[in-house]
Protein backbone atom coordinates (compact mmCIF):
# COMPACT_ATOMS: atom_id res chain seq x y z
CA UNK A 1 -146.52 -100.02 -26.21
CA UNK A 2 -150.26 -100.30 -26.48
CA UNK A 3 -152.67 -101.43 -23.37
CA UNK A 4 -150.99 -103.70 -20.91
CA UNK A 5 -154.80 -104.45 -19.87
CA UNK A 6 -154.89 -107.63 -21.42
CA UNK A 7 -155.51 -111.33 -20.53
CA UNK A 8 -153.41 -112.52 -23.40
CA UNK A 9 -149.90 -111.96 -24.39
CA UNK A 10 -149.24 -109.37 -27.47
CA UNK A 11 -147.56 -112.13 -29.31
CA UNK A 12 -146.94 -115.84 -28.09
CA UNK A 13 -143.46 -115.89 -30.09
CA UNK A 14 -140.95 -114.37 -27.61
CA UNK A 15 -140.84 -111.11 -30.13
CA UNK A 16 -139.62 -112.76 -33.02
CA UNK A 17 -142.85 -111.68 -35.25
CA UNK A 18 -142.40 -108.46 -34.10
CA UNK A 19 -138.40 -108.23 -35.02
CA UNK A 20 -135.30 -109.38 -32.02
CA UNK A 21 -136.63 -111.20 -28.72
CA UNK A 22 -135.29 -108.90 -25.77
CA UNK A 23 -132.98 -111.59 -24.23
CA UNK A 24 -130.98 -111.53 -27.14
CA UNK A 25 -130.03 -108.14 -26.29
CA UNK A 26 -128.24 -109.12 -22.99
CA UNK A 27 -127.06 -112.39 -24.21
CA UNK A 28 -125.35 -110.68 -27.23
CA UNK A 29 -124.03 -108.06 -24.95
CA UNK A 30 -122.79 -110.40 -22.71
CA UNK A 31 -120.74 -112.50 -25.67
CA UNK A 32 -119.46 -109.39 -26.93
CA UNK A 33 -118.12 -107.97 -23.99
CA UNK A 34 -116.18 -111.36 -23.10
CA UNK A 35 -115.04 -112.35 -27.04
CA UNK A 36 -111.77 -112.53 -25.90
CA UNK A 37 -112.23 -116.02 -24.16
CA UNK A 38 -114.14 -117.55 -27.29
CA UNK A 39 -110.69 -118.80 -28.78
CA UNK A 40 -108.96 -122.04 -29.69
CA UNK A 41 -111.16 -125.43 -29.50
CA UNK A 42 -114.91 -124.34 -28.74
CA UNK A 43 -118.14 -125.96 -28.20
CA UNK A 44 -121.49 -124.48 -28.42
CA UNK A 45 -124.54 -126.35 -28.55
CA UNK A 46 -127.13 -126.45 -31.73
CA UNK A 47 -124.97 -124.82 -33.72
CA UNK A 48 -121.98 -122.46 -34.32
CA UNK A 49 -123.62 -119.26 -35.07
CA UNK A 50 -122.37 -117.20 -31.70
CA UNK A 51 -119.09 -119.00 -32.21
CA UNK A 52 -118.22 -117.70 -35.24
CA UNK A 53 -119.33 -114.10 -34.59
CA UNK A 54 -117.51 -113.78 -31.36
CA UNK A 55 -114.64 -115.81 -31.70
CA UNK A 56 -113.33 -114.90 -35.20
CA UNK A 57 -110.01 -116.03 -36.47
CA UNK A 58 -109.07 -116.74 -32.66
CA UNK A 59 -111.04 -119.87 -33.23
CA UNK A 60 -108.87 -123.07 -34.54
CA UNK A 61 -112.17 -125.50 -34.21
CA UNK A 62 -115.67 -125.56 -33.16
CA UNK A 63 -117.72 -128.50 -32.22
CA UNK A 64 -121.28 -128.23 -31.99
CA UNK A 65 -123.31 -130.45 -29.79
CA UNK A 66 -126.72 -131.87 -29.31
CA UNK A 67 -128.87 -133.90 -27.92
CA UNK A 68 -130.45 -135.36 -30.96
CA UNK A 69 -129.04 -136.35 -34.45
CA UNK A 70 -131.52 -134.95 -36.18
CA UNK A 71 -129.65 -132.17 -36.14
CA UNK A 72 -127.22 -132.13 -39.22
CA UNK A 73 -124.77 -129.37 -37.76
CA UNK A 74 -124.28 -131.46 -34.73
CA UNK A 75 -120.50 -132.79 -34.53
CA UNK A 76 -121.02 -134.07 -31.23
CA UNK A 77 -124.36 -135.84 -30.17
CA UNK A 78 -125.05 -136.17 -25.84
CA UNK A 79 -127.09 -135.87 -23.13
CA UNK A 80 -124.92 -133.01 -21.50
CA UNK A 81 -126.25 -134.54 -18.16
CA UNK A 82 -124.70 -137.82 -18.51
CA UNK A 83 -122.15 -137.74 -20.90
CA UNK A 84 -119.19 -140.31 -20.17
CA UNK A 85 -118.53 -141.07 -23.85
CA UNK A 86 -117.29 -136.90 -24.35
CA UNK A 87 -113.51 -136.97 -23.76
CA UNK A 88 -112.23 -134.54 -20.86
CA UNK A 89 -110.58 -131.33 -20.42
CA UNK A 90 -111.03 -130.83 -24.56
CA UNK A 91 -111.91 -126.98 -24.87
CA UNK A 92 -110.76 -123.58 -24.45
CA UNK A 93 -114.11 -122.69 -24.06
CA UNK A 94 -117.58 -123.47 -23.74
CA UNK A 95 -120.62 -121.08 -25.04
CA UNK A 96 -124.03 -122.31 -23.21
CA UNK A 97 -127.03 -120.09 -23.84
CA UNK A 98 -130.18 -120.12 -23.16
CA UNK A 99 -130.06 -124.13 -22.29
CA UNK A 100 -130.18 -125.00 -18.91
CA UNK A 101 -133.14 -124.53 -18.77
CA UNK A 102 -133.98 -128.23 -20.62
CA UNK A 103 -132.21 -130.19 -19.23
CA UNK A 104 -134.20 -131.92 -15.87
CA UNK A 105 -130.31 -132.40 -14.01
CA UNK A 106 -129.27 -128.97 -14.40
CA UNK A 107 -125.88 -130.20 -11.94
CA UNK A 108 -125.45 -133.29 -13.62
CA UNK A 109 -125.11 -130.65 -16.50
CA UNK A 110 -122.48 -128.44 -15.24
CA UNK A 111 -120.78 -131.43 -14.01
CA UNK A 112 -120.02 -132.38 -17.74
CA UNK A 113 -119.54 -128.99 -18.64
CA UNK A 114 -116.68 -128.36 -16.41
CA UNK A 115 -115.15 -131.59 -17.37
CA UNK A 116 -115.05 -130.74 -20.87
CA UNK A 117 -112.81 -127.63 -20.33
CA UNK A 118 -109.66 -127.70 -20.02
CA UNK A 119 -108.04 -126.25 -17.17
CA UNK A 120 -108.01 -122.10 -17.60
CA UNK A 121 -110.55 -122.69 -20.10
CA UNK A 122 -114.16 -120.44 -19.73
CA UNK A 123 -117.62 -121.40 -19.83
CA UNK A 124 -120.04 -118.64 -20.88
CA UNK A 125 -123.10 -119.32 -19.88
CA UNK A 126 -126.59 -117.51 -20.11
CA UNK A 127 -130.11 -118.63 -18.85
CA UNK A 128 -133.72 -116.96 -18.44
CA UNK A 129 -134.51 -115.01 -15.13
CA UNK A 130 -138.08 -114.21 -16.45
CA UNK A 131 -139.55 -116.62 -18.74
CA UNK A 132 -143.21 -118.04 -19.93
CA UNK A 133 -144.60 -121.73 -18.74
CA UNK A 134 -142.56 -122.34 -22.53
CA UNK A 135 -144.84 -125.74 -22.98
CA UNK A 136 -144.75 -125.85 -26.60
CA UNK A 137 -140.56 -125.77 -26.15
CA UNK A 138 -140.12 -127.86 -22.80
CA UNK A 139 -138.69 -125.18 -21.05
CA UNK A 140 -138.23 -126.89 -17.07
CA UNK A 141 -136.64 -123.88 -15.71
CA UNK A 142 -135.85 -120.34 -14.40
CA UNK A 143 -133.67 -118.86 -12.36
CA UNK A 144 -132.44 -116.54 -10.28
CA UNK A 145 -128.58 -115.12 -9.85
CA UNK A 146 -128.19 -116.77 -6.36
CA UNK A 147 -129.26 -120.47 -7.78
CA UNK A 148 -126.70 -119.83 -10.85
CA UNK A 149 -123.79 -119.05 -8.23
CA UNK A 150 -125.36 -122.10 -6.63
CA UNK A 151 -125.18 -124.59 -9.63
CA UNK A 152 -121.89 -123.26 -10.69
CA UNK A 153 -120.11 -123.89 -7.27
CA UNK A 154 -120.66 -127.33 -6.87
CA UNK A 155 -117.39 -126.93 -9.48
CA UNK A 156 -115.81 -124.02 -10.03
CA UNK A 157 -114.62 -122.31 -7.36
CA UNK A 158 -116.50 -119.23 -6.29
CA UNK A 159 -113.39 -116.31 -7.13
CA UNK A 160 -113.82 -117.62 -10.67
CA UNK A 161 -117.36 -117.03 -11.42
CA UNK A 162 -118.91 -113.93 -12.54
CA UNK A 163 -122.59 -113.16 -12.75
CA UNK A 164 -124.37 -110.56 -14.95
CA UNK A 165 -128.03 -109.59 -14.18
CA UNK A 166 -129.71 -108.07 -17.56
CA UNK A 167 -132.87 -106.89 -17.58
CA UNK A 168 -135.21 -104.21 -15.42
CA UNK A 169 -139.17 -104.26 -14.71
CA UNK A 170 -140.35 -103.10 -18.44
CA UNK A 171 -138.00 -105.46 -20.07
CA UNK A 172 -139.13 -108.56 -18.25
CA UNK A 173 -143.24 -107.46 -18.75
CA UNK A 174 -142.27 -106.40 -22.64
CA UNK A 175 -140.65 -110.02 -22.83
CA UNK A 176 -142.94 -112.17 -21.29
CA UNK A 177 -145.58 -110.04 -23.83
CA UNK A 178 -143.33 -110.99 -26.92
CA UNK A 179 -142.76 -107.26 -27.72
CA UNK A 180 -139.52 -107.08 -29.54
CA UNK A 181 -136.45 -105.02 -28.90
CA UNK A 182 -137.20 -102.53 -31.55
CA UNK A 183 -140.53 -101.53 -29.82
CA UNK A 184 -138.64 -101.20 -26.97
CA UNK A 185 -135.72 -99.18 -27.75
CA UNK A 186 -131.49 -99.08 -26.24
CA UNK A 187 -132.43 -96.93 -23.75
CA UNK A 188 -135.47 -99.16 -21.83
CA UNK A 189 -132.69 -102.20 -22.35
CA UNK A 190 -129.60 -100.46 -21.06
CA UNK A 191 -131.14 -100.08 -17.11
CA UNK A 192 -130.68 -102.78 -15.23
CA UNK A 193 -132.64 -103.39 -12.15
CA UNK A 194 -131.41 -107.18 -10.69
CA UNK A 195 -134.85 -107.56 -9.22
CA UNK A 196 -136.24 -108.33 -12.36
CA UNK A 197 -133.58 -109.96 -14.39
CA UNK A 198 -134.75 -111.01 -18.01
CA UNK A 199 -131.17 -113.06 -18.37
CA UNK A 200 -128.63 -114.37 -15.72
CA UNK A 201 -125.58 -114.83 -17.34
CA UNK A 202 -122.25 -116.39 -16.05
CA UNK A 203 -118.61 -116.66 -16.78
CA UNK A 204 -116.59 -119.33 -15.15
CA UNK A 205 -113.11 -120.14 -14.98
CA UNK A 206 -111.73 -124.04 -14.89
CA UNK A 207 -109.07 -123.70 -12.54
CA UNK A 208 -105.32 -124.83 -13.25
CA UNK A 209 -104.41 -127.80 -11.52
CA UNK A 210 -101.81 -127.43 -8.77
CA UNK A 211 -99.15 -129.86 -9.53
């Protein structure tokens, strides 16, 4: 682990020069424990990569969404905050990591998000609990569990929302010093404390309408 007496991070690259950044580890664990939901029309954002791992042959279409048409996997380009254009109540579920956290109206964004479902459909969302300024990626954000529950239940209703807290003291420190999770190991990752989440993550249900 080295000296933690230091004025400078180890690495300024979130662990990826060093081998898997340590969020991954709870946002992969998080997709993997609820695959089941990733099924039928999906939408993920940037591309399809956690789509197709996750969902399998349970997917019948994926659309991929950004802000920017630069991006040449994009099927669907929007400003999730104010996106009228984007049809309603179109997917079976929605996979949303690690971008909140751009995006200045963070409601305006869950707004469209829950639109897009349809109803029963599942948003799986993940965003950073311990995170650096991020100014060379425009990161705005971080957050805690309570403000997730918050943003979330301006729409869904609160019995269909589940929060996961990933993360524990070393994990955050290790993170915000871009040490990797190989340097770390499964044990270090595996203890969660929630008073020092590296990832918030969130599953929320659309409800059915009531005729």
């Amino acid at each position: 682990m080295g000296d933690f007496r230091r004025l400078t991070p180890i690495s300024r690259s979130s662990g990826r020069d060093r081998g898997t950044p340590v969020d991954r580890y709870y946002i992969e664990r998080f997709l993997e424990d609820n695959c089941s939901d990733i099924h039928g029309r999906v939408l993920e954002i940037r591309d399809d990569t956690y789509s197709r791992r996750y969902g399998g042959d349970r997917i019948h279409e994926v659309e991929v969404l950004s802000k920017t048409a630069d991006n040449t996997e994009a099927t669907i380009v929007a400003d999730l905050s104010n996106a009228p254009q984007i049809g309603s109540d179109q997917f079976d579920a929605i996979i949303f990591t690690q971008t909140l956290q751009f995006i200045y109206d963070a409601p305006a964004a869950i707004d469209t998000l829950y639109r897009l479902l349809k109803p029963g459909g599942v948003l799986l969302m993940t965003v950073p609990g311990t995170t650096s300024a991020g100014l060379a990626i425009a990161e705005l954000w971080s957050f805690t569990e309570r403000s997730v529950r918050a943003l979330l239940n301006g729409q869904f209703n609160s019995h269909d929302i589940t929060t996961t807290v990933g993360g524990n003291v070393l994990a955050a420190v290790a993170l915000l010093e871009g040490l990797s999770q190989e340097e770390l190991g499964v044990d270090a990752l595996e203890y969660l404390d929630p008073d020092y989440p590296v990832t918030i993550a969130a599953r929320a249900i659309k409800a059915h309408r009531t005729p």
